[in-house]
PDB file of N, CA and C in Angstrom:
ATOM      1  N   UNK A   1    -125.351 -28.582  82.222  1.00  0.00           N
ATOM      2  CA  UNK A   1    -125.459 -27.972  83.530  1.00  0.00           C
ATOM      3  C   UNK A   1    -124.253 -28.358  84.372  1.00  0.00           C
ATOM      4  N   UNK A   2    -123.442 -27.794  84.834  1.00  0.00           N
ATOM      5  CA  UNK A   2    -122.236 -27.751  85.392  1.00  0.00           C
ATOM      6  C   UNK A   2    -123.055 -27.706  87.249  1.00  0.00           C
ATOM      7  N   UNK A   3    -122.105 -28.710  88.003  1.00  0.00           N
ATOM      8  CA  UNK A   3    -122.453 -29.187  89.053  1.00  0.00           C
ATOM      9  C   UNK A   3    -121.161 -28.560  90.084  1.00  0.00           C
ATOM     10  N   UNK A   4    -121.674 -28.349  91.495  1.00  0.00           N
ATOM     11  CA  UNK A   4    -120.897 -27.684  92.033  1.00  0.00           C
ATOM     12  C   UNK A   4    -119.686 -29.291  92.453  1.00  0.00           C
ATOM     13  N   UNK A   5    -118.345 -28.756  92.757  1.00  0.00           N
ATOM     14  CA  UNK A   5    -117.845 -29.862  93.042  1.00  0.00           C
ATOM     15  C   UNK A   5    -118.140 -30.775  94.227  1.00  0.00           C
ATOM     16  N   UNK A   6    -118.104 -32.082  94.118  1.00  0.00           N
ATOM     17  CA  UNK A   6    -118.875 -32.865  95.370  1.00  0.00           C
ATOM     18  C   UNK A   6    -120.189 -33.034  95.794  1.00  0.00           C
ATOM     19  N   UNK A   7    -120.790 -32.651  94.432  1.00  0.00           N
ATOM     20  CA  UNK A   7    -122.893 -32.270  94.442  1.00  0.00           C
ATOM     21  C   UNK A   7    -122.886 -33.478  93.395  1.00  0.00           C
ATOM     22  N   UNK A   8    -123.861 -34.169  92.953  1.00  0.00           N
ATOM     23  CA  UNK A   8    -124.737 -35.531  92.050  1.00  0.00           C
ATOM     24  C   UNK A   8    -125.709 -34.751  92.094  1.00  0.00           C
ATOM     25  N   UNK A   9    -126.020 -34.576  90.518  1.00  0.00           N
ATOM     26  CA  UNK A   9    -127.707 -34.552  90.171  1.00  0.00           C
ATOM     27  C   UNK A   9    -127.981 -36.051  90.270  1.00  0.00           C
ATOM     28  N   UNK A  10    -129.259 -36.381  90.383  1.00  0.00           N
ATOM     29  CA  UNK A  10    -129.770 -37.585  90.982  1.00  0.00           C
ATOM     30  C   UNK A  10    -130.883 -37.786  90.269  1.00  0.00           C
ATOM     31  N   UNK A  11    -131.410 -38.474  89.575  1.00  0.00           N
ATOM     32  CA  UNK A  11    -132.640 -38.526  88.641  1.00  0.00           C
ATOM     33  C   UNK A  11    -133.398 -39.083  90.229  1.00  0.00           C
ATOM     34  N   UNK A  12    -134.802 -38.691  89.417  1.00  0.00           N
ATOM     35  CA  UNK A  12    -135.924 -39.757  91.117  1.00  0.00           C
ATOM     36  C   UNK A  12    -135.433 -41.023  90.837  1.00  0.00           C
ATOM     37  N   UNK A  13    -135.378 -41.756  90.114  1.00  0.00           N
ATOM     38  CA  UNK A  13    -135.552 -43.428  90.223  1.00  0.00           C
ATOM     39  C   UNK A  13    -133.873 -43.737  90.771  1.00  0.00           C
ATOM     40  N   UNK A  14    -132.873 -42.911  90.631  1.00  0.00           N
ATOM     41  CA  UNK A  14    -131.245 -42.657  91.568  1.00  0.00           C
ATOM     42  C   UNK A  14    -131.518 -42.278  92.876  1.00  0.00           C
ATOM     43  N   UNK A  15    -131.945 -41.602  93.167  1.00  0.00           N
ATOM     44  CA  UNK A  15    -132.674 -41.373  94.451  1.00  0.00           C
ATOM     45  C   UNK A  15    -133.233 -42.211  95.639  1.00  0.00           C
ATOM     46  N   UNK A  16    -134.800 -42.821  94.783  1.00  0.00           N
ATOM     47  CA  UNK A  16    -135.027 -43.862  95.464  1.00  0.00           C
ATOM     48  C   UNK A  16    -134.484 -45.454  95.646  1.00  0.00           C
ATOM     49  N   UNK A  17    -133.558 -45.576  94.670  1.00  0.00           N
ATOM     50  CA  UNK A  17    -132.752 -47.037  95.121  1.00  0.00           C
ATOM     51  C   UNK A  17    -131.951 -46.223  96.189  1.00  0.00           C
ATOM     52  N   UNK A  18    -130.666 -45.247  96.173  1.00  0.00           N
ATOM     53  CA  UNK A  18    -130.552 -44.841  97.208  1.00  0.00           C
ATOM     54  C   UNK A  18    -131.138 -45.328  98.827  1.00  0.00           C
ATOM     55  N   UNK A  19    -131.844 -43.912  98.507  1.00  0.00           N
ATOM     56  CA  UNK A  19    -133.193 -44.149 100.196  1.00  0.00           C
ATOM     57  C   UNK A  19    -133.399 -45.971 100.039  1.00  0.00           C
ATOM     58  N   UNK A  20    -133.718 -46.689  99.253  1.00  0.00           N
ATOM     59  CA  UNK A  20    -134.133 -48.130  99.501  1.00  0.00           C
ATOM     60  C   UNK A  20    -132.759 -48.727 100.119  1.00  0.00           C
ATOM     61  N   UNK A  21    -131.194 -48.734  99.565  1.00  0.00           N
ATOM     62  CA  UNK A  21    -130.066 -49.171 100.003  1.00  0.00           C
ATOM     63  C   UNK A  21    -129.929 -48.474 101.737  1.00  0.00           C
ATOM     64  N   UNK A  22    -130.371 -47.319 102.026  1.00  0.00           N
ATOM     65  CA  UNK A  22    -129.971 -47.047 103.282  1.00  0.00           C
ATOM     66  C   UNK A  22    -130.672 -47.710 103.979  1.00  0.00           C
ATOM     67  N   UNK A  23    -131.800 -47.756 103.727  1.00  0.00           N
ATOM     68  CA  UNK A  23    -133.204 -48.216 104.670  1.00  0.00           C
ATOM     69  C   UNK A  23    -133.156 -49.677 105.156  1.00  0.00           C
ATOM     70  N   UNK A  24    -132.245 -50.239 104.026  1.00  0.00           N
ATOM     71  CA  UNK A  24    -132.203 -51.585 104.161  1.00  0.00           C
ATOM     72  C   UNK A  24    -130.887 -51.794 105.033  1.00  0.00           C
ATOM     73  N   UNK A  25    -130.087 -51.241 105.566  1.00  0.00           N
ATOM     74  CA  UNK A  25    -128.920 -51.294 106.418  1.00  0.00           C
ATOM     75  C   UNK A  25    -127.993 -52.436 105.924  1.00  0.00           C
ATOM     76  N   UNK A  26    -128.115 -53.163 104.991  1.00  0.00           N
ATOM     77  CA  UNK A  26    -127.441 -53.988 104.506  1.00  0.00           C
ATOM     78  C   UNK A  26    -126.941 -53.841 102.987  1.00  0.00           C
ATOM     79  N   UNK A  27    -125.979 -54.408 102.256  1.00  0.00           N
ATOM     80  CA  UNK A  27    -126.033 -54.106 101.239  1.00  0.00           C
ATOM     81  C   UNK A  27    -127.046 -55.806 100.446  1.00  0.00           C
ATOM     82  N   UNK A  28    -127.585 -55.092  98.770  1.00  0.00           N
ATOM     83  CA  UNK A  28    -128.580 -55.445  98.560  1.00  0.00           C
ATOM     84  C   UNK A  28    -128.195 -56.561  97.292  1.00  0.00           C
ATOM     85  N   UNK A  29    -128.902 -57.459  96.641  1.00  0.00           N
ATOM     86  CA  UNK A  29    -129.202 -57.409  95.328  1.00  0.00           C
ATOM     87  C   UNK A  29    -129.796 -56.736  94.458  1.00  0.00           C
ATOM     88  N   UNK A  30    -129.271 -56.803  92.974  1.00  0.00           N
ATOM     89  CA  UNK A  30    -130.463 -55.869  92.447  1.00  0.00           C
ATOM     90  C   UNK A  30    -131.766 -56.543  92.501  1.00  0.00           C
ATOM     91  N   UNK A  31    -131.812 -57.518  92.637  1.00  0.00           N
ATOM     92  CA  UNK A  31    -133.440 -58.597  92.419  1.00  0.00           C
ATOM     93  C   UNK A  31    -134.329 -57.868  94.343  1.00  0.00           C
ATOM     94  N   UNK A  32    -133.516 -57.554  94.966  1.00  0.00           N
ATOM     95  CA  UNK A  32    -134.017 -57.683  96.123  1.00  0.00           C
ATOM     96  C   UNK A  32    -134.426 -55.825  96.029  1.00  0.00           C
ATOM     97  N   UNK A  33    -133.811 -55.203  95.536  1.00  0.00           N
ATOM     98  CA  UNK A  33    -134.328 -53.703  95.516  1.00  0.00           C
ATOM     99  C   UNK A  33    -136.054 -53.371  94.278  1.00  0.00           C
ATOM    100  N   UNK A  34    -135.987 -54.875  93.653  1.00  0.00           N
ATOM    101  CA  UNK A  34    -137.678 -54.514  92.673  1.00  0.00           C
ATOM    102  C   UNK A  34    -138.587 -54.340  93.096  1.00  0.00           C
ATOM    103  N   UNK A  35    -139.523 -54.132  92.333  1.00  0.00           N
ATOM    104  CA  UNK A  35    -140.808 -54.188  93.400  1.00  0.00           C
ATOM    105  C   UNK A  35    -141.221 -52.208  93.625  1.00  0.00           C
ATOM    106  N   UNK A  36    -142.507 -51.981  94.539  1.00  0.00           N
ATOM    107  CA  UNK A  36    -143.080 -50.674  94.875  1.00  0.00           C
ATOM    108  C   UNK A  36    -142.257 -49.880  93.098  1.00  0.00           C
ATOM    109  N   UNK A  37    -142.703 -50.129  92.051  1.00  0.00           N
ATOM    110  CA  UNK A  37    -142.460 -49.389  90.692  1.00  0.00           C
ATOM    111  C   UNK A  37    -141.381 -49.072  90.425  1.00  0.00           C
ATOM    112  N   UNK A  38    -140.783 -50.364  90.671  1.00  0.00           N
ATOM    113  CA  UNK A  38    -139.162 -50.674  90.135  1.00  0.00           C
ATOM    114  C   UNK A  38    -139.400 -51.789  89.407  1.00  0.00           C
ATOM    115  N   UNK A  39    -139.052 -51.854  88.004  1.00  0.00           N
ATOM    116  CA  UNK A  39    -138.581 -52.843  87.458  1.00  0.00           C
ATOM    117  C   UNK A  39    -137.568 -53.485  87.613  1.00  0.00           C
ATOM    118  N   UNK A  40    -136.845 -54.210  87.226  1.00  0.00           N
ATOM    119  CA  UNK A  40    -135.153 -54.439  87.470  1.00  0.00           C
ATOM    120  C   UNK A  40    -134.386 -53.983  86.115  1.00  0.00           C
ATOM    121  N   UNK A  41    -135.155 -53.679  85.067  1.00  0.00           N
ATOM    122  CA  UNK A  41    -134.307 -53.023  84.051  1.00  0.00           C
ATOM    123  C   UNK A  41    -134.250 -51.614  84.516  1.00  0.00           C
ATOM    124  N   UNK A  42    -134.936 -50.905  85.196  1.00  0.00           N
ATOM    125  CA  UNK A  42    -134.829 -49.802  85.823  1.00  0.00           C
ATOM    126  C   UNK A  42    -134.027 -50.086  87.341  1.00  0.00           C
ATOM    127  N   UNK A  43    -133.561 -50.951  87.722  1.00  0.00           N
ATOM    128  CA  UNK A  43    -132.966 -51.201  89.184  1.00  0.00           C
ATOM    129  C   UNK A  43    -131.439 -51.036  88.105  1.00  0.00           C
ATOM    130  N   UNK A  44    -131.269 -51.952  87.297  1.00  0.00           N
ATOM    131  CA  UNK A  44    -130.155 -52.083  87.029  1.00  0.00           C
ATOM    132  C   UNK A  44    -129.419 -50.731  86.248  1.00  0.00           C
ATOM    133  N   UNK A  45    -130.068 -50.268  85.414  1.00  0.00           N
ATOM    134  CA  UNK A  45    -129.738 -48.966  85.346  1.00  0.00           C
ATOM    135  C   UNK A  45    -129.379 -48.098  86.018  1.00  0.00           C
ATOM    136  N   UNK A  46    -130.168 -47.689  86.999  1.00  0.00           N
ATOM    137  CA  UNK A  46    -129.849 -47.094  87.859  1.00  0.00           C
ATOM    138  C   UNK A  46    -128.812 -47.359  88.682  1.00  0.00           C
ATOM    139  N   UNK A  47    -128.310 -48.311  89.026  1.00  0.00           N
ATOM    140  CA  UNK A  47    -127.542 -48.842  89.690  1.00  0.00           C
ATOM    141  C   UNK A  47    -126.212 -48.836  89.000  1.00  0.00           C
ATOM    142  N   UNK A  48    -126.073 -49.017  87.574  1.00  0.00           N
ATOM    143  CA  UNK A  48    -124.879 -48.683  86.598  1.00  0.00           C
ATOM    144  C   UNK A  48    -124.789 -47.295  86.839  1.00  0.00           C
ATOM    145  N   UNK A  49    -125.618 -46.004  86.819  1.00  0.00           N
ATOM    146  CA  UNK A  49    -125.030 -45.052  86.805  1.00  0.00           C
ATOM    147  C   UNK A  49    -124.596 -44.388  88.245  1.00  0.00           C
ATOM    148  N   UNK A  50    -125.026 -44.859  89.065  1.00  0.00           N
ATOM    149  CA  UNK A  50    -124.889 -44.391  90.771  1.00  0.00           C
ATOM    150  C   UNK A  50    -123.440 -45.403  90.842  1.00  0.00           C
ATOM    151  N   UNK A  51    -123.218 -46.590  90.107  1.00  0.00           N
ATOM    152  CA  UNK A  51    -121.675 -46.777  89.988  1.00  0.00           C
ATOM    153  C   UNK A  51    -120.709 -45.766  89.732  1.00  0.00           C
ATOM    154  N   UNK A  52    -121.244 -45.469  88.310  1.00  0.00           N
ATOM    155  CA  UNK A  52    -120.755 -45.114  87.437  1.00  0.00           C
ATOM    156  C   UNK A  52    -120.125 -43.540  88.462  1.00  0.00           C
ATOM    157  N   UNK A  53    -120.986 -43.026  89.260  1.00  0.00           N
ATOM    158  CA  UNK A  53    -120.946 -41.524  89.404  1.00  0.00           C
ATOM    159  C   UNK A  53    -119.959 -41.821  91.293  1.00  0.00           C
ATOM    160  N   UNK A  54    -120.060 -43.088  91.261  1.00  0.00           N
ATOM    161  CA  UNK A  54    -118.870 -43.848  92.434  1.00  0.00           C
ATOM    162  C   UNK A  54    -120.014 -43.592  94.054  1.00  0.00           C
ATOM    163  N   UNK A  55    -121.391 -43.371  94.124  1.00  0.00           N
ATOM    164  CA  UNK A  55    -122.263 -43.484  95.042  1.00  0.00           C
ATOM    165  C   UNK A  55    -122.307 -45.015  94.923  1.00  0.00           C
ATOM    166  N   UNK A  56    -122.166 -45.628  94.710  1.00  0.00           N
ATOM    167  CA  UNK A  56    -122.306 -47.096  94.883  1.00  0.00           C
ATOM    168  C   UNK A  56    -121.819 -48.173  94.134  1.00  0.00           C
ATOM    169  N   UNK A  57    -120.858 -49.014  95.601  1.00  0.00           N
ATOM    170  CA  UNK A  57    -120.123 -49.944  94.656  1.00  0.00           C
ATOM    171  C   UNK A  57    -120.501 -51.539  95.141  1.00  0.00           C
ATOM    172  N   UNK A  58    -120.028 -52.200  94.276  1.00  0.00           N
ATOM    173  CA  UNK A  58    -120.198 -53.684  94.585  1.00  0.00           C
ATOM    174  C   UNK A  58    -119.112 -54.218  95.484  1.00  0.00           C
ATOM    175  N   UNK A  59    -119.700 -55.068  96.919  1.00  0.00           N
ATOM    176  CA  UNK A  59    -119.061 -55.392  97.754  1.00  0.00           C
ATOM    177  C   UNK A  59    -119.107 -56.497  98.052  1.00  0.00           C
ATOM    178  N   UNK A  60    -119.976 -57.670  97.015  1.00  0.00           N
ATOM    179  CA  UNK A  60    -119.532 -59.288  97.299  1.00  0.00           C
ATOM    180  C   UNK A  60    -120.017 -59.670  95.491  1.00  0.00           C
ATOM    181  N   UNK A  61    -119.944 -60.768  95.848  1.00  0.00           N
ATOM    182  CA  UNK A  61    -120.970 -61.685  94.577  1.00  0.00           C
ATOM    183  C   UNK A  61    -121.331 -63.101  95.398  1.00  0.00           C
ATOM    184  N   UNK A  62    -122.533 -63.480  94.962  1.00  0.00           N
ATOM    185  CA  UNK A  62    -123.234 -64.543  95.696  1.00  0.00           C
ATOM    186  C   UNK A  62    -124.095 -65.100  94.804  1.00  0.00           C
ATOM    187  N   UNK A  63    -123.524 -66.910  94.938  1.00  0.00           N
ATOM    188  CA  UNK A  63    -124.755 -67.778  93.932  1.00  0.00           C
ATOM    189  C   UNK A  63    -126.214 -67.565  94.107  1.00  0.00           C
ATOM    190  N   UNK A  64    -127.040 -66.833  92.952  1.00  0.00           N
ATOM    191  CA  UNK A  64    -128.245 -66.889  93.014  1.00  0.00           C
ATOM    192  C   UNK A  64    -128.923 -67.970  92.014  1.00  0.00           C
ATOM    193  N   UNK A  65    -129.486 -69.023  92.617  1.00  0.00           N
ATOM    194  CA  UNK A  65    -130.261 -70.059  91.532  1.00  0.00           C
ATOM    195  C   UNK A  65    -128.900 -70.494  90.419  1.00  0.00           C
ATOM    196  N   UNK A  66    -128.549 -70.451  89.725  1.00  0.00           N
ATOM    197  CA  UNK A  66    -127.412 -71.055  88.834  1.00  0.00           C
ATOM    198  C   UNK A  66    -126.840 -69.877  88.141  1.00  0.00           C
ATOM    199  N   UNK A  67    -126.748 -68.708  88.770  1.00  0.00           N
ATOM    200  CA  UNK A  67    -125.821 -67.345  87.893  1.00  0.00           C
ATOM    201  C   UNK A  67    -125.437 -66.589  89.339  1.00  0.00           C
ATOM    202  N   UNK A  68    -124.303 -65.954  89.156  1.00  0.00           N
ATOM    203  CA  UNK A  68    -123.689 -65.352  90.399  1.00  0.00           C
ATOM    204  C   UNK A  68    -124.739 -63.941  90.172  1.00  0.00           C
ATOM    205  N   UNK A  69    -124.410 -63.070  91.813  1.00  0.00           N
ATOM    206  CA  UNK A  69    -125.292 -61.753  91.528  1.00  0.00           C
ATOM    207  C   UNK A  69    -124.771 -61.320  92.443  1.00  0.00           C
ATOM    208  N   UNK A  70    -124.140 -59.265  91.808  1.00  0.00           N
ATOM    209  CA  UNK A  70    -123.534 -58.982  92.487  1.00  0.00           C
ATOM    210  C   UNK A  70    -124.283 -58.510  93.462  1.00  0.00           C
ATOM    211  N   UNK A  71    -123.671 -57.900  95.051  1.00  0.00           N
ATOM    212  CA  UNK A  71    -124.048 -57.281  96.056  1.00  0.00           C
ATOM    213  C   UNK A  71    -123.746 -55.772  95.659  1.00  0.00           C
ATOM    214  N   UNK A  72    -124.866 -55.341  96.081  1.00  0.00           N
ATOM    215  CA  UNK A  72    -124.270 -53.267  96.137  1.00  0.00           C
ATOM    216  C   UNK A  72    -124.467 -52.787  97.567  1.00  0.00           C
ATOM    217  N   UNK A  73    -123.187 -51.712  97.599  1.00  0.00           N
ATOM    218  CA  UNK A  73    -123.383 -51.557  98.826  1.00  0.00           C
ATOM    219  C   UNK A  73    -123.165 -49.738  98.715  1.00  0.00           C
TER     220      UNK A  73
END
């Protein structure tokens, strides 16, 4: 399916991290977007391809417990 230029198809679960990143006015962790029928293997996915498609990029890294974790913004 060929997309008009400057349009994202958006699966629902691309979508709602979306709407969750705006809502939250800040940028997020992925640990902090789980939860309401998000897994985090489904956060993180999603989040690779909304990279991937340049809707969302990483804008810090911050020690969580003993492993760094990036910020998305």
């Amino acid at each position: 399916m060929k997309t008009k230029p400057g349009k994202y198809h958006l699966t629902i679960r691309e979508t709602e991290i979306i709407y969750l990143m705006w809502d939250a006015g800040k940028p997020l962790m992925a640990s902090e977007m789980v939860g309401n029928g998000l897994s985090i293997s489904t956060v993180h996915t999603a989040i690779r391809k909304l990279t991937e498609k340049k809707l969302v990029e990483v804008v810090d890294f911050v020690r969580n417990g003993t492993t760094f974790a990036r910020i998305f913004q």
